[in-house]
N, C-alpha and C. Protein backbone atom coordinates (compact mmCIF):
# COMPACT_ATOMS: atom_id res chain seq x y z
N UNK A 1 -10.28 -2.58 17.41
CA UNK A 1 -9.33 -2.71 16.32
C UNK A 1 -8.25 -3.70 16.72
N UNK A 2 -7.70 -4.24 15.81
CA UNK A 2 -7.18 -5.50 16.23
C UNK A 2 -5.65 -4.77 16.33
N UNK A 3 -4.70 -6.02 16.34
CA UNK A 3 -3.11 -5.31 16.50
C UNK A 3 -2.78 -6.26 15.21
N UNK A 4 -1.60 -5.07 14.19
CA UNK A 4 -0.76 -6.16 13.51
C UNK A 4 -0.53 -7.57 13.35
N UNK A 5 -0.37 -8.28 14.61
CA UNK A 5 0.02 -9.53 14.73
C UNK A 5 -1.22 -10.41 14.63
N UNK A 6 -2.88 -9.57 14.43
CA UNK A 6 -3.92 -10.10 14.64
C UNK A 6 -4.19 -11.64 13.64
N UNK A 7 -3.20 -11.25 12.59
CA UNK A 7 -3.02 -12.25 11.58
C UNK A 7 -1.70 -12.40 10.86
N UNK A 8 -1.51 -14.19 10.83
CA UNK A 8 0.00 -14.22 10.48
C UNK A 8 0.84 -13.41 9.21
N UNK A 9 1.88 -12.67 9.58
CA UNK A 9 2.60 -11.82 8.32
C UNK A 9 2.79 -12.81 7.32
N UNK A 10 2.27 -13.34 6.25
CA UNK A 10 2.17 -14.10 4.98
C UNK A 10 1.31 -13.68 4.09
N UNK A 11 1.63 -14.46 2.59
CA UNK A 11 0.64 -13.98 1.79
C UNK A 11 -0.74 -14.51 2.04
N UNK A 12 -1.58 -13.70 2.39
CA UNK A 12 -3.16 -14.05 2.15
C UNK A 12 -3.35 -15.30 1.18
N UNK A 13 -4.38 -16.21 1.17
CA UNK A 13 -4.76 -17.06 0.61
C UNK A 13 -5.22 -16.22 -0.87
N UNK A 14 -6.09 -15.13 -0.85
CA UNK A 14 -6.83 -14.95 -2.18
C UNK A 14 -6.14 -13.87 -2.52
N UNK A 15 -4.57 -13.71 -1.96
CA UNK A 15 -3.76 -12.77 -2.83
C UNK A 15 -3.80 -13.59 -4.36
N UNK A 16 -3.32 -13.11 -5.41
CA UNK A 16 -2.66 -13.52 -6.75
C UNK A 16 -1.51 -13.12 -6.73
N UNK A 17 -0.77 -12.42 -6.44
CA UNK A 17 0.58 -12.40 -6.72
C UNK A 17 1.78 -13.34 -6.08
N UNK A 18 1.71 -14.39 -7.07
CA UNK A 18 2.18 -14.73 -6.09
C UNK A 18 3.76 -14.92 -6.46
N UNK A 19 4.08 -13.69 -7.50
CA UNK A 19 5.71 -13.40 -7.68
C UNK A 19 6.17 -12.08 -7.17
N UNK A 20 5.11 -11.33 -6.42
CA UNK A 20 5.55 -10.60 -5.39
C UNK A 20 6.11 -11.11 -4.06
N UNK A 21 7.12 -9.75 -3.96
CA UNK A 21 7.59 -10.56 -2.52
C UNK A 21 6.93 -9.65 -1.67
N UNK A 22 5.92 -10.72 -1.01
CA UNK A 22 5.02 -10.41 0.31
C UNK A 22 6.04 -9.57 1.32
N UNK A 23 5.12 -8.52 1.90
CA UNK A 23 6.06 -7.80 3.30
C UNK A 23 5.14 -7.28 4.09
N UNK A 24 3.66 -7.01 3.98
CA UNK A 24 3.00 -7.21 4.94
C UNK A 24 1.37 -7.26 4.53
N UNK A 25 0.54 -7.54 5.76
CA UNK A 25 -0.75 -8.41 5.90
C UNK A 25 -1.28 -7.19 7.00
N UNK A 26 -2.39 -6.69 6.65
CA UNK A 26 -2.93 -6.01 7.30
C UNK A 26 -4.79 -6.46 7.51
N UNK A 27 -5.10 -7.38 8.87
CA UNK A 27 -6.70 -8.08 8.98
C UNK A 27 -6.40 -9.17 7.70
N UNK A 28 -7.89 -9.22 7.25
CA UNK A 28 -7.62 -10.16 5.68
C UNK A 28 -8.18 -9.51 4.95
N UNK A 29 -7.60 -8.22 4.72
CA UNK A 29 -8.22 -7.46 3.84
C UNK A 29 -7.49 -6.47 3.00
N UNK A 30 -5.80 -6.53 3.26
CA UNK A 30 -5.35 -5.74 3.01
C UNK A 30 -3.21 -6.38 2.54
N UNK A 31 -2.64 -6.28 2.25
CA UNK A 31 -2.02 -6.89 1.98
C UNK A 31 -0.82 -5.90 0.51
N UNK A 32 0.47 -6.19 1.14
CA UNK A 32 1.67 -5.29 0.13
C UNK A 32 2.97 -6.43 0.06
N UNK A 33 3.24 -6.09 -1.14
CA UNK A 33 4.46 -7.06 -1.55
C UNK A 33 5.20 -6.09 -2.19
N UNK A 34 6.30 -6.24 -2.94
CA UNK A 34 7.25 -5.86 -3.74
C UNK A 34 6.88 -6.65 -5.12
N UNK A 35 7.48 -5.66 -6.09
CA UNK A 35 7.27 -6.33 -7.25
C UNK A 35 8.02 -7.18 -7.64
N UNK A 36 8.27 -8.12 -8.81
CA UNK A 36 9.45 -8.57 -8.64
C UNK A 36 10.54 -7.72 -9.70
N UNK A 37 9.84 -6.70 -10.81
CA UNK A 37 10.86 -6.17 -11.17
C UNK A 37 10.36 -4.53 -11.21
N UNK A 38 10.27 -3.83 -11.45
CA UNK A 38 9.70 -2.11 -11.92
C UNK A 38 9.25 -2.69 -12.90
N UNK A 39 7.83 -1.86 -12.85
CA UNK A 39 7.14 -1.61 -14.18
C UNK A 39 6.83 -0.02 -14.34
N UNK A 40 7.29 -0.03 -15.70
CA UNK A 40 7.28 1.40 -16.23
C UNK A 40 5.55 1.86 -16.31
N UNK A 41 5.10 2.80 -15.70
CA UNK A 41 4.46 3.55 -15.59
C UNK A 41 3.81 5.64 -15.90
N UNK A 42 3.61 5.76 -16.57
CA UNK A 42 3.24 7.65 -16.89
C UNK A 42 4.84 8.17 -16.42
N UNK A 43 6.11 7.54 -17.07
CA UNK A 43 7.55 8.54 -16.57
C UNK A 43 7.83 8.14 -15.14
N UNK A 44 7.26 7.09 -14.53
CA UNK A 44 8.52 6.62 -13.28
C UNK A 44 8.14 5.26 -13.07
N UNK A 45 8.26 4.14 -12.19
CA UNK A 45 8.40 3.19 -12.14
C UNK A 45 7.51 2.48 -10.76
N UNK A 46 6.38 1.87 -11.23
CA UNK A 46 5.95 1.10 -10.03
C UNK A 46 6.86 0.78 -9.44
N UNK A 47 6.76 0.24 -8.73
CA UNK A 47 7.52 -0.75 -7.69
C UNK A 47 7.01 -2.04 -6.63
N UNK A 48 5.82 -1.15 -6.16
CA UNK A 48 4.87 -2.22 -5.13
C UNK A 48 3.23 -2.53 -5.58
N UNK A 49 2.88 -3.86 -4.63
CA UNK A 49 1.75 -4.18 -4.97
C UNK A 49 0.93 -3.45 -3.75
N UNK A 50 -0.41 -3.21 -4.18
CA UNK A 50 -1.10 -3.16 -2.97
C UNK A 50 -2.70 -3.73 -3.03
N UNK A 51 -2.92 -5.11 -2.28
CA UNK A 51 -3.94 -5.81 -2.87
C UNK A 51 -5.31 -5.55 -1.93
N UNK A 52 -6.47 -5.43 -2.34
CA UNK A 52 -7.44 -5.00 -1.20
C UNK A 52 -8.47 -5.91 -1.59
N UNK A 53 -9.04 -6.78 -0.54
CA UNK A 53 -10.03 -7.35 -0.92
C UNK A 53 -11.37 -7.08 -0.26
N UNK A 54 -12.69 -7.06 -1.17
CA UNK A 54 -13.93 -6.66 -0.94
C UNK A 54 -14.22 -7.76 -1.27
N UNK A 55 -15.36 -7.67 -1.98
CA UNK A 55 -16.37 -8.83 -2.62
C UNK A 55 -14.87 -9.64 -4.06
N UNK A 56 -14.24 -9.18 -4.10
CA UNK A 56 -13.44 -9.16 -5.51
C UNK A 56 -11.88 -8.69 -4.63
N UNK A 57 -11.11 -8.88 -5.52
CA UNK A 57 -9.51 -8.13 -4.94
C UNK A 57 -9.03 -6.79 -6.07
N UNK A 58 -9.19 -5.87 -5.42
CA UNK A 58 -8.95 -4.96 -6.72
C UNK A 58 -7.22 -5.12 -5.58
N UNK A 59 -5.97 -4.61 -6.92
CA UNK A 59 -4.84 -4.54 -6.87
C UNK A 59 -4.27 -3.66 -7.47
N UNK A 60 -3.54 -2.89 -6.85
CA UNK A 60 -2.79 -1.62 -7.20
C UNK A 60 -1.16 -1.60 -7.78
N UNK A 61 -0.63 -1.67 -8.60
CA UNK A 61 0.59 -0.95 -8.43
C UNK A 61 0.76 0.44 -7.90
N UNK A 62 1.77 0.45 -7.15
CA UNK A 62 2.47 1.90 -7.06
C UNK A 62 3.85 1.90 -7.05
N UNK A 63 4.34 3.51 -6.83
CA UNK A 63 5.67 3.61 -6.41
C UNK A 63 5.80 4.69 -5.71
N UNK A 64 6.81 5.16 -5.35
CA UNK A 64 7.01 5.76 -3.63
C UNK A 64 6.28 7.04 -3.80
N UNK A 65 6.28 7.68 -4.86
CA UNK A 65 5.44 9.20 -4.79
C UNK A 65 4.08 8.51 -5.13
N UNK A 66 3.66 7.54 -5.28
CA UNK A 66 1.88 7.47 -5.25
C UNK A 66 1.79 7.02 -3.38
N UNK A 67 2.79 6.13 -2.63
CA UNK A 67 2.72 5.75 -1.39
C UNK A 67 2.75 7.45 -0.84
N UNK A 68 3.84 8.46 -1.01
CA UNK A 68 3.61 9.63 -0.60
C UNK A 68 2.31 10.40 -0.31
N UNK A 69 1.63 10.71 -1.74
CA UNK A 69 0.12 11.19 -1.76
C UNK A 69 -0.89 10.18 -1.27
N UNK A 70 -0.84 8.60 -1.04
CA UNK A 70 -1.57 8.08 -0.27
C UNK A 70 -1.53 8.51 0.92
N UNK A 71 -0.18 8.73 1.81
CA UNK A 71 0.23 9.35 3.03
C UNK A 71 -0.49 10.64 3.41
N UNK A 72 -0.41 11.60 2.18
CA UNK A 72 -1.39 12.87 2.47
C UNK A 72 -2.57 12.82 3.00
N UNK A 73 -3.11 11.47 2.06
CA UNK A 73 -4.57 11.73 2.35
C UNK A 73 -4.94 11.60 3.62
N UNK A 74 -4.29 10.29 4.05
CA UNK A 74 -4.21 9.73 5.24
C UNK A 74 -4.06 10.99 6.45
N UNK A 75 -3.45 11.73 6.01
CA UNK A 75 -2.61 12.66 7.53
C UNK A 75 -4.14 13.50 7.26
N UNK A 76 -4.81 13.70 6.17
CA UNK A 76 -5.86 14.58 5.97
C UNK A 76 -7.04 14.23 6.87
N UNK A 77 -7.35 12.24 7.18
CA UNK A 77 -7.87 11.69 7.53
C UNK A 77 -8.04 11.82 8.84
N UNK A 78 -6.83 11.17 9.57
CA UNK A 78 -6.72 10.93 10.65
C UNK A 78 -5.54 12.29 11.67
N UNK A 79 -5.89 13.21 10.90
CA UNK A 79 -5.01 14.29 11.13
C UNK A 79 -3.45 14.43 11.84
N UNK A 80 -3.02 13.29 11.63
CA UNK A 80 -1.09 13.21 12.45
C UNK A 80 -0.91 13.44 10.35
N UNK A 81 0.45 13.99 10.84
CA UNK A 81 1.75 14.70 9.65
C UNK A 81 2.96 13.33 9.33
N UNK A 82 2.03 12.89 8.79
CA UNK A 82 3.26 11.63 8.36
C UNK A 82 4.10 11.35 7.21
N UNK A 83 3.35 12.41 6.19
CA UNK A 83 3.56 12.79 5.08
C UNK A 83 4.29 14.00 4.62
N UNK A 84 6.00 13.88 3.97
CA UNK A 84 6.77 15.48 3.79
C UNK A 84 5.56 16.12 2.83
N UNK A 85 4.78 16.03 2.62
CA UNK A 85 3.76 16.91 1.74
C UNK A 85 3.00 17.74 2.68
N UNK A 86 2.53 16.89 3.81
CA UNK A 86 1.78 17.49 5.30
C UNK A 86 2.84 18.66 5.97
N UNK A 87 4.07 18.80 5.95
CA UNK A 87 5.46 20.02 6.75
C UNK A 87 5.01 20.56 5.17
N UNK A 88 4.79 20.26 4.42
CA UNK A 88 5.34 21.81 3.07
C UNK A 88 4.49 22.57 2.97
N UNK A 89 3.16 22.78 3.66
CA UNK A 89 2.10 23.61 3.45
C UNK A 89 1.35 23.27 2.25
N UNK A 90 0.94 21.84 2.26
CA UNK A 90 0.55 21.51 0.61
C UNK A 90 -0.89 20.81 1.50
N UNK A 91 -1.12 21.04 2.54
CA UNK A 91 -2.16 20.26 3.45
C UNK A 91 -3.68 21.18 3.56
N UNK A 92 -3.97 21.73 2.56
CA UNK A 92 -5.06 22.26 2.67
C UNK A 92 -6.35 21.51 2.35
């Protein structure tokens, strides 16, 4: 597995956003910016991009409680508690 620095912190070439503000580069496959304004979403407000590329770039909005339950899954994954959902007994 490579380290962070394995590739320069910038926007990816086959990002599209390119009115997000880039903040990090994960391999060339993975990639998060900021939006440039909230977008209203189901009663709260995106905020970030999150771009993943396969054969295609599928791209995500989120905002901090979808980054939260991404966190869950993750702690579900790789079993460390990184997530306040993982301390509340919501980790079953």
């Amino acid at each position: 597995m490579g380290t962070t620095n394995s590739f320069k912190q910038e926007r990816p070439f086959w990002c599209g956003h390119l009115d997000c503000l880039f903040l990090r580069r994960v391999m060339d496959s993975l990639c998060g910016g900021q939006l440039p304004s909230p977008e209203p979403h189901e009663g709260d407000l995106n905020t970030h991009h999150i771009c993943i590329r396969t054969d295609t770039v599928f791209d995500l909005q989120v905002n901090f409680s979808d980054l939260d339950w991404f966190r869950w899954v993750f702690d579900a994954l790789d079993g460390k508690k990184t997530s306040g959902l993982s301390s509340g007994g919501k980790n079953s």
